[in-house]
PDB file of N, CA and C in Angstrom:
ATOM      1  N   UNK A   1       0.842  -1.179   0.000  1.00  0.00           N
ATOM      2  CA  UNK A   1       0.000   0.000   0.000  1.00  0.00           C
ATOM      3  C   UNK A   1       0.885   1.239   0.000  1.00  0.00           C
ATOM      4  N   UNK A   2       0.768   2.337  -0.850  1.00  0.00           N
ATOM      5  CA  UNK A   2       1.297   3.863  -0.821  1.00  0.00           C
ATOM      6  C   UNK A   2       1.053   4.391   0.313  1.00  0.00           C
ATOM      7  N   UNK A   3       1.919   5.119   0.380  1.00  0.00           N
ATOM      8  CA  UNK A   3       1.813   6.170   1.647  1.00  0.00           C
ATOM      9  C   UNK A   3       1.305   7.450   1.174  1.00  0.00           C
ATOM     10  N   UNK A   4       0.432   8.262   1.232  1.00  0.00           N
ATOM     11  CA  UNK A   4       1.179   9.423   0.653  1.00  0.00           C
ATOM     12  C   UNK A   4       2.030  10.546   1.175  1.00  0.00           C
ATOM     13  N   UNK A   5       2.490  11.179   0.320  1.00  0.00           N
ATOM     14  CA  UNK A   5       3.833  11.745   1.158  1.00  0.00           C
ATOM     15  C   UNK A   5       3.326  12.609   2.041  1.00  0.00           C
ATOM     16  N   UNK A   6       2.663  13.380   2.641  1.00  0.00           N
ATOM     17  CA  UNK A   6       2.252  14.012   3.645  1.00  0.00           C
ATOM     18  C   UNK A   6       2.565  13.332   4.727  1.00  0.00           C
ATOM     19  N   UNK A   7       2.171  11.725   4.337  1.00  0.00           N
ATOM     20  CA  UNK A   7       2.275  10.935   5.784  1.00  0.00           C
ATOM     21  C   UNK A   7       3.464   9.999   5.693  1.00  0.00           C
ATOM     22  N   UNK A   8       4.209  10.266   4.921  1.00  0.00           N
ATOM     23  CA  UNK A   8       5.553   9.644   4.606  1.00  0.00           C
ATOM     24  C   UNK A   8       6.678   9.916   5.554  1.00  0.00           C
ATOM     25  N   UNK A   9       7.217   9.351   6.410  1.00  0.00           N
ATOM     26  CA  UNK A   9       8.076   9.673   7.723  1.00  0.00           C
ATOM     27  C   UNK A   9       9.280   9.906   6.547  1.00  0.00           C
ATOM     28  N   UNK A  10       9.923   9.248   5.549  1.00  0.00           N
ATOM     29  CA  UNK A  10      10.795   9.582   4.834  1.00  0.00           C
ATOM     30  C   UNK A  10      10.958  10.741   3.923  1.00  0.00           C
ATOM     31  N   UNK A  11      10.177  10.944   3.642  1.00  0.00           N
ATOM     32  CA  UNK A  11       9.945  12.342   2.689  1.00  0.00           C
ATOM     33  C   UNK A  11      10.030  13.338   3.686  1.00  0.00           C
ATOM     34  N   UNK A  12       9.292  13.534   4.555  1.00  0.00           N
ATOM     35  CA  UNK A  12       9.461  14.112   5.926  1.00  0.00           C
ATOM     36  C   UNK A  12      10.808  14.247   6.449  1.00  0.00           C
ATOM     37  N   UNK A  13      11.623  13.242   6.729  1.00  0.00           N
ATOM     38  CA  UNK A  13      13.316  13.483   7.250  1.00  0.00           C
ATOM     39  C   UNK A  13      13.980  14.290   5.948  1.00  0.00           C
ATOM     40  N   UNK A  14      13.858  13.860   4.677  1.00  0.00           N
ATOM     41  CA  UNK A  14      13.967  14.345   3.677  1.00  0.00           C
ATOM     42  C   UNK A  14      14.096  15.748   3.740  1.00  0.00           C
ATOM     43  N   UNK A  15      12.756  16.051   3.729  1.00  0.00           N
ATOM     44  CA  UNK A  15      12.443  17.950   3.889  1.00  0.00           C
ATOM     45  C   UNK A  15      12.957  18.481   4.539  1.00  0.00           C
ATOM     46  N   UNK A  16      13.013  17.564   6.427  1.00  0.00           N
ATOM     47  CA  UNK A  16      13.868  18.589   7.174  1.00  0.00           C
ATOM     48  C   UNK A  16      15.324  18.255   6.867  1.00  0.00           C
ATOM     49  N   UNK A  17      16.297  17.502   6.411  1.00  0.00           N
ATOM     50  CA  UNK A  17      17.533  17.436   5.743  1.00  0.00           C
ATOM     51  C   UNK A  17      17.928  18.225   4.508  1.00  0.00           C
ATOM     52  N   UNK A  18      16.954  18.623   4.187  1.00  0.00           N
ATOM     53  CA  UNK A  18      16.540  19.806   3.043  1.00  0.00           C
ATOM     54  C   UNK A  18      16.745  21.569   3.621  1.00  0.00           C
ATOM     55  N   UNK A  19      15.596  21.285   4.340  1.00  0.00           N
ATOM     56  CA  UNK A  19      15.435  22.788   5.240  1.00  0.00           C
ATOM     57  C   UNK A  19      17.135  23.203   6.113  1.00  0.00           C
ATOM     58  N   UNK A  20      17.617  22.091   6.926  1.00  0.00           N
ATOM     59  CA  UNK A  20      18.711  22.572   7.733  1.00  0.00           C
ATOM     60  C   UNK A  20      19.687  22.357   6.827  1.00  0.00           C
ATOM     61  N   UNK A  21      20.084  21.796   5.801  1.00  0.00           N
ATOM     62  CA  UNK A  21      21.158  21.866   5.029  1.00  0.00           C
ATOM     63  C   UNK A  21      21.082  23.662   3.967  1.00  0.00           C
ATOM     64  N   UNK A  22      20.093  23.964   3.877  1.00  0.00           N
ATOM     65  CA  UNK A  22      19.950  25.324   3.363  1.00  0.00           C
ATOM     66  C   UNK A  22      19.124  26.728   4.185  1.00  0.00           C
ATOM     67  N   UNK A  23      20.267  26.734   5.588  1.00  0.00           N
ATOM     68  CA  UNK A  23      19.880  27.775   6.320  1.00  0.00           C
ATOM     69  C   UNK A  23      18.405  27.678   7.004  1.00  0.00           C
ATOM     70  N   UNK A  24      17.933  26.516   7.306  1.00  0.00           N
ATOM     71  CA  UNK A  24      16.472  26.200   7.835  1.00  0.00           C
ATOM     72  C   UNK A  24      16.519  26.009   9.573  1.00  0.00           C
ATOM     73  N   UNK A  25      18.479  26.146   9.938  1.00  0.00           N
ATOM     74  CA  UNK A  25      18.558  25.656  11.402  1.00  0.00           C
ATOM     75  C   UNK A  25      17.866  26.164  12.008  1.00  0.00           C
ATOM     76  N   UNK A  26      17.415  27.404  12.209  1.00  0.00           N
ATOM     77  CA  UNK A  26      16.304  28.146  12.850  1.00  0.00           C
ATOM     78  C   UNK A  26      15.446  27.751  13.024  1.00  0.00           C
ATOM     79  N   UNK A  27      14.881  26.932  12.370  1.00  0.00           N
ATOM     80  CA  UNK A  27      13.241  27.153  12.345  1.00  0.00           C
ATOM     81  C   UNK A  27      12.806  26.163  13.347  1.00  0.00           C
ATOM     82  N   UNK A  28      11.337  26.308  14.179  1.00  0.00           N
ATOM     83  CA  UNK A  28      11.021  25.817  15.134  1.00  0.00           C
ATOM     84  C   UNK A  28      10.552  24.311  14.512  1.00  0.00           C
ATOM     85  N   UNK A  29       9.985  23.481  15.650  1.00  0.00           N
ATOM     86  CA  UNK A  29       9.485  21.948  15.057  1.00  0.00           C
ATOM     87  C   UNK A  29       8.102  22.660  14.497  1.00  0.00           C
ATOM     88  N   UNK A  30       7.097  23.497  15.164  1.00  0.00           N
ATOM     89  CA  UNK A  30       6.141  23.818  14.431  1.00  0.00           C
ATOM     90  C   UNK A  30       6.255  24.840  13.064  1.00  0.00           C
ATOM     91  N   UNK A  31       6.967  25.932  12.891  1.00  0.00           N
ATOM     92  CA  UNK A  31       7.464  26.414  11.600  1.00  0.00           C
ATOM     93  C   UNK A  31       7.932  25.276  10.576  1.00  0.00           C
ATOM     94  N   UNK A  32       9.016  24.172  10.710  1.00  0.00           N
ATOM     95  CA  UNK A  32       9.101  22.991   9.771  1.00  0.00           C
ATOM     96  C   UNK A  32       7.485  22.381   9.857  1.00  0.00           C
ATOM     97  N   UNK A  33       6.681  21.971  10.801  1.00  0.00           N
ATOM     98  CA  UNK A  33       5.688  21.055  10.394  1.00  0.00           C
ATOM     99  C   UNK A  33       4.508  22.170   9.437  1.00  0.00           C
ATOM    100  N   UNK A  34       4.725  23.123   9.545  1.00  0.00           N
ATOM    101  CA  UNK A  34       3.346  24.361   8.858  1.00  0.00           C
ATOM    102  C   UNK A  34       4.022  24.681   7.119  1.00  0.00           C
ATOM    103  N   UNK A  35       5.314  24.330   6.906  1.00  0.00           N
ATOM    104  CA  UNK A  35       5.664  24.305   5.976  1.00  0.00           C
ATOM    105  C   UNK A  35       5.300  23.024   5.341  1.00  0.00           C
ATOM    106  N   UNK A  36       5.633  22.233   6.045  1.00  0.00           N
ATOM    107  CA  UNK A  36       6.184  20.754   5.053  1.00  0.00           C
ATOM    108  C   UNK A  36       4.133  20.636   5.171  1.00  0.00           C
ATOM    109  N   UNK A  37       3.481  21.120   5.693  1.00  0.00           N
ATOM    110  CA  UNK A  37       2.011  20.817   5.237  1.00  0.00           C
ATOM    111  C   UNK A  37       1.484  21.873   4.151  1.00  0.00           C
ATOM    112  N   UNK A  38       2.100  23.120   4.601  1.00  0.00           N
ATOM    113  CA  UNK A  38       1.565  24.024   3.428  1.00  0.00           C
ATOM    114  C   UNK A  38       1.974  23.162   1.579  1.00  0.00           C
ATOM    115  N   UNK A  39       3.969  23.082   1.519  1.00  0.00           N
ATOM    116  CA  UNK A  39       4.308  22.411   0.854  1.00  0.00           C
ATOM    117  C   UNK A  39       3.393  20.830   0.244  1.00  0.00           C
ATOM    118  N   UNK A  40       2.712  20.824   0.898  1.00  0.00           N
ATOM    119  CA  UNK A  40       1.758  19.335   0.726  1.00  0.00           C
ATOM    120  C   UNK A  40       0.359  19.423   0.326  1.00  0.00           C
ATOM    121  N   UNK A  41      -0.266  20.677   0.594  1.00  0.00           N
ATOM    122  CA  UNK A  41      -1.616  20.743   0.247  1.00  0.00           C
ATOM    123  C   UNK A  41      -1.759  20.551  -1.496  1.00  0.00           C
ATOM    124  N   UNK A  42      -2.931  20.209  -1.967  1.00  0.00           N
ATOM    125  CA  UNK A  42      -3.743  20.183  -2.991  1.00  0.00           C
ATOM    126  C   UNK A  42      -3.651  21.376  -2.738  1.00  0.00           C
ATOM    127  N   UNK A  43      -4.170  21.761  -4.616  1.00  0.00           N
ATOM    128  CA  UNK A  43      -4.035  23.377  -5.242  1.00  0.00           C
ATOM    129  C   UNK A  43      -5.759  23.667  -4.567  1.00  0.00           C
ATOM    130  N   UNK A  44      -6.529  22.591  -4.300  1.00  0.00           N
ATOM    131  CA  UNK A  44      -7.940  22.960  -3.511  1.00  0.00           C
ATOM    132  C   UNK A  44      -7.556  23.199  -2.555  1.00  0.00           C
ATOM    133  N   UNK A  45      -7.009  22.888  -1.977  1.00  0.00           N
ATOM    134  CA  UNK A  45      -6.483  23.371  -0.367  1.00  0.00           C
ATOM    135  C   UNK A  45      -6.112  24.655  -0.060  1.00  0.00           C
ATOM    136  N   UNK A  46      -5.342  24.927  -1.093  1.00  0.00           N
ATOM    137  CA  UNK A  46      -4.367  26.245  -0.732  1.00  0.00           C
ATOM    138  C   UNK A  46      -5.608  27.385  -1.518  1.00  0.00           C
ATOM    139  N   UNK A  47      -6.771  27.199  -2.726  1.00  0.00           N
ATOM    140  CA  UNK A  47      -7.522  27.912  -2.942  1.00  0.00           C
ATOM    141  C   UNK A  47      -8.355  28.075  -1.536  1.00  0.00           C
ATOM    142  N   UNK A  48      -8.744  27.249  -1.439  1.00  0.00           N
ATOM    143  CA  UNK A  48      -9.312  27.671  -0.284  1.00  0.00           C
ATOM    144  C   UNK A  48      -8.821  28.377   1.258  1.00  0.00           C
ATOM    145  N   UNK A  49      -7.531  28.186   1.488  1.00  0.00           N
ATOM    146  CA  UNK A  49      -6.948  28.488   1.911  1.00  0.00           C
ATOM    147  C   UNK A  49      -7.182  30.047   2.121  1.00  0.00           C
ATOM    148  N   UNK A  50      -6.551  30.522   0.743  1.00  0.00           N
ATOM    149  CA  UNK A  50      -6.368  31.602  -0.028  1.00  0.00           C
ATOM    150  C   UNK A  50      -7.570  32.724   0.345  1.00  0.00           C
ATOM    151  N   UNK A  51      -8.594  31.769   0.100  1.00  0.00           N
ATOM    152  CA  UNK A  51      -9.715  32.503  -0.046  1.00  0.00           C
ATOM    153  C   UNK A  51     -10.354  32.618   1.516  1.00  0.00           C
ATOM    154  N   UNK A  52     -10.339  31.595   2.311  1.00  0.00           N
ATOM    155  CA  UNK A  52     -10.599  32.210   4.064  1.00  0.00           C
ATOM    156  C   UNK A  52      -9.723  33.727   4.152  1.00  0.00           C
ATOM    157  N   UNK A  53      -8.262  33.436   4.130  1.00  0.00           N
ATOM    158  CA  UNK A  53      -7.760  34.880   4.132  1.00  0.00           C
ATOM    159  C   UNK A  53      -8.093  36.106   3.294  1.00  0.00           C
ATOM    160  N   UNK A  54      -8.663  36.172   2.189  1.00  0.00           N
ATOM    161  CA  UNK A  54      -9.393  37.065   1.430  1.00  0.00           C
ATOM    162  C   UNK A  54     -10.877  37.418   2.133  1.00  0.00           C
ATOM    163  N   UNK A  55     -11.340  36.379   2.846  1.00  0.00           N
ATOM    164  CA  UNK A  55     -12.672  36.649   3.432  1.00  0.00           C
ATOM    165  C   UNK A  55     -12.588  37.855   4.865  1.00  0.00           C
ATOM    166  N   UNK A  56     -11.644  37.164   5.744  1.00  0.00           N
ATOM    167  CA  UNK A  56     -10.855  37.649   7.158  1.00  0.00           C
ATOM    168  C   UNK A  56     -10.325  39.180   7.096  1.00  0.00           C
ATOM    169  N   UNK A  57      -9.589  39.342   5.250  1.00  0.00           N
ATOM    170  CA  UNK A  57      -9.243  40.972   5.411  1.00  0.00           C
ATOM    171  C   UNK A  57     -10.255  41.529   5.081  1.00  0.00           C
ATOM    172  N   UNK A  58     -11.626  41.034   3.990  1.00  0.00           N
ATOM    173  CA  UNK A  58     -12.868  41.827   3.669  1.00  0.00           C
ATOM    174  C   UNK A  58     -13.316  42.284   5.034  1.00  0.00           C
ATOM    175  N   UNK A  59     -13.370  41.553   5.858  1.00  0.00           N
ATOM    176  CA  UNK A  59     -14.275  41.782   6.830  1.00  0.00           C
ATOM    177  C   UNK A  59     -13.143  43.135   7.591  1.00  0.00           C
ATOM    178  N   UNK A  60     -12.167  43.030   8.160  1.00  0.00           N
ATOM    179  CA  UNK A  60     -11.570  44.093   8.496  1.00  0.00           C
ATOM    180  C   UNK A  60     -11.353  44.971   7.823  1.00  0.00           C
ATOM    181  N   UNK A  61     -11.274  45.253   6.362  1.00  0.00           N
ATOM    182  CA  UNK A  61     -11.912  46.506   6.116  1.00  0.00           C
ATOM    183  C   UNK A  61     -13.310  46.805   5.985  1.00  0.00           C
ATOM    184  N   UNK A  62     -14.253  45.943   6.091  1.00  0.00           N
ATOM    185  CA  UNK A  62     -15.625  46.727   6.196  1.00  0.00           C
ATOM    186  C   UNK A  62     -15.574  46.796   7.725  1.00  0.00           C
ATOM    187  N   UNK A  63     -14.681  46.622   8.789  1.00  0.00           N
ATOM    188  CA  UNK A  63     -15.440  46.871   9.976  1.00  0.00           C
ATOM    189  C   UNK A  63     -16.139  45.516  10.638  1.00  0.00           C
ATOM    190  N   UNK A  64     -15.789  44.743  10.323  1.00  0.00           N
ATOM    191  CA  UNK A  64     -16.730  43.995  10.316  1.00  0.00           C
ATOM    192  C   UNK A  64     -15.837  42.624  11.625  1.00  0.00           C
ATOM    193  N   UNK A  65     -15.098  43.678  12.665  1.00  0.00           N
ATOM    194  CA  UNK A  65     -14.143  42.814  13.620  1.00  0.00           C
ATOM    195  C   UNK A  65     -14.285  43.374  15.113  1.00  0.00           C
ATOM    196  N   UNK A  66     -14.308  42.737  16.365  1.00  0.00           N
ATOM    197  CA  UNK A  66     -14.037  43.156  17.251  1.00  0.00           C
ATOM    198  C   UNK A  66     -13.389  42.323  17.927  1.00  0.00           C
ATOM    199  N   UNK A  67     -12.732  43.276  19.068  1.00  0.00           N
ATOM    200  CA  UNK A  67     -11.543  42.929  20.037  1.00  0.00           C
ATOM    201  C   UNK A  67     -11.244  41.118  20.300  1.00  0.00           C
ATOM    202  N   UNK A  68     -10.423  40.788  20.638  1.00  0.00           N
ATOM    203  CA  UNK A  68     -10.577  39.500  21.289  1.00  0.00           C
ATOM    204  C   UNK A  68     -11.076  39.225  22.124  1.00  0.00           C
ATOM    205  N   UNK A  69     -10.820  40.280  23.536  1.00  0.00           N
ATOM    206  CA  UNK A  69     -11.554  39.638  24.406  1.00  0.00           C
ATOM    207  C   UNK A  69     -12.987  40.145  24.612  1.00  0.00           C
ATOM    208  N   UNK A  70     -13.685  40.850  23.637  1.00  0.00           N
ATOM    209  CA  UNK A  70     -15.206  40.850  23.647  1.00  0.00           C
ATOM    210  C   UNK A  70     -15.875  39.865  22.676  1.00  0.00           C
ATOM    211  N   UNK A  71     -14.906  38.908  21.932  1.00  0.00           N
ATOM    212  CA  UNK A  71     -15.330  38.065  21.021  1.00  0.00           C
ATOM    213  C   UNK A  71     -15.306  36.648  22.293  1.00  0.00           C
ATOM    214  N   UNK A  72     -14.542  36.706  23.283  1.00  0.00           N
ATOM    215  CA  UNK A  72     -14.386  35.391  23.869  1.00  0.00           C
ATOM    216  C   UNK A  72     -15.129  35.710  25.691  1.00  0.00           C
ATOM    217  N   UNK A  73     -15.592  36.967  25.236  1.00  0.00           N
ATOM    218  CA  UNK A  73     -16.658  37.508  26.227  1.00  0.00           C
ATOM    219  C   UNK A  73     -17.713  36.838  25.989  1.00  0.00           C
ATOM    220  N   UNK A  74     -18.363  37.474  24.608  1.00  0.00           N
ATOM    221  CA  UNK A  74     -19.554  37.408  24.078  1.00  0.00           C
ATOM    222  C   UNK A  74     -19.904  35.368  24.224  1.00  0.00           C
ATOM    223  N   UNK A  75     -18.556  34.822  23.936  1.00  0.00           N
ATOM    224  CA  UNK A  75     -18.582  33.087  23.647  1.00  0.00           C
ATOM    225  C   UNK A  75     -19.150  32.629  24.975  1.00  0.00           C
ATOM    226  N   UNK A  76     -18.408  33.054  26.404  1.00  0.00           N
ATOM    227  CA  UNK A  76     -18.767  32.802  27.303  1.00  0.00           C
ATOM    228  C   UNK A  76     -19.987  32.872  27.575  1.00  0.00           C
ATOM    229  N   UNK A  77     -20.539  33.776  27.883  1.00  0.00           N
ATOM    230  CA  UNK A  77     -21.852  34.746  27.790  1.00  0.00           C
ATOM    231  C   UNK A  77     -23.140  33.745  26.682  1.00  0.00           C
ATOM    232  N   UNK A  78     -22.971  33.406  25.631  1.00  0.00           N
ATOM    233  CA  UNK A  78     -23.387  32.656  24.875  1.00  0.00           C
ATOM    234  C   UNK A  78     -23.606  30.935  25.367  1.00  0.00           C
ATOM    235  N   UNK A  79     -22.665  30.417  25.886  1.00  0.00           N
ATOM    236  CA  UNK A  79     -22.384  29.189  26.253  1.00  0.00           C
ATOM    237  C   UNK A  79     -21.991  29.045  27.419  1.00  0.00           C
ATOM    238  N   UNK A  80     -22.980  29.879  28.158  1.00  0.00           N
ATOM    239  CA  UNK A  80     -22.639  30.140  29.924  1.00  0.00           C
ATOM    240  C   UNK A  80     -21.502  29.629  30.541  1.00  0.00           C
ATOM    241  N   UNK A  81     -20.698  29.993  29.795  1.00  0.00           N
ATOM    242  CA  UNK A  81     -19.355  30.090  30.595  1.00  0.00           C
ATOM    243  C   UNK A  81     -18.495  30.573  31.709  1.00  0.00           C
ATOM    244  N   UNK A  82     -17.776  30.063  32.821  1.00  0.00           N
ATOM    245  CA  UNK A  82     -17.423  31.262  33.977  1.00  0.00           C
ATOM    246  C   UNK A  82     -16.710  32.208  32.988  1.00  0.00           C
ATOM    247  N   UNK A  83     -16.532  33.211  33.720  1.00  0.00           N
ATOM    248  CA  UNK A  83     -15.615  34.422  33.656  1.00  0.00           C
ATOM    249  C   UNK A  83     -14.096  33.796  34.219  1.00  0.00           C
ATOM    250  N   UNK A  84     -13.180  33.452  33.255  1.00  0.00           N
ATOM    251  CA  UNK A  84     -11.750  33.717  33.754  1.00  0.00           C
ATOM    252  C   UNK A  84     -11.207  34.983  35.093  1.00  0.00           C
ATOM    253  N   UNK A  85     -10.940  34.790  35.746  1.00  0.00           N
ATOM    254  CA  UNK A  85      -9.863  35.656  36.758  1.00  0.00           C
ATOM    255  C   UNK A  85      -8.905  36.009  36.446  1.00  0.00           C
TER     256      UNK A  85
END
């Protein structure tokens, strides 16, 4: 049975033998894993992708955003949640 490479532990050592051999020592285990998945998506994936973030800035320029913590106010408040301290 195929693997596919997303879930390929070899292709995977691969990438990161890739990444740190060309200035990648930096990068955190989650920065390598958000790459080697971006690097992996279907061109549907990344459209869509694409397009949540096209949705997220419409809305901040119409106004259409508030604060964090009146968004995780409002959640509480909604789903009778305690109030954090």
């Amino acid at each position: 049975m195929a693997i596919d490479r997303l879930n390929d532990p070899r292709a995977f050592r691969d990438f990161l033998d890739a990444r740190l051999t060309n200035g990648g020592a930096t990068l955190t285990l989650d920065e390598a894993l958000g790459l080697w998945e971006h690097e992996n998506q279907t061109g549907r994936e990344r459209e869509e992708t694409l397009e949540s973030i096209r949705r997220g800035l419409a809305d901040v320029e119409a106004g259409r955003v508030m604060p964090a913590r009146e968004a995780i106010a409002e959640i509480r408040r909604r789903h009778n949640l305690p109030e954090l301290s």
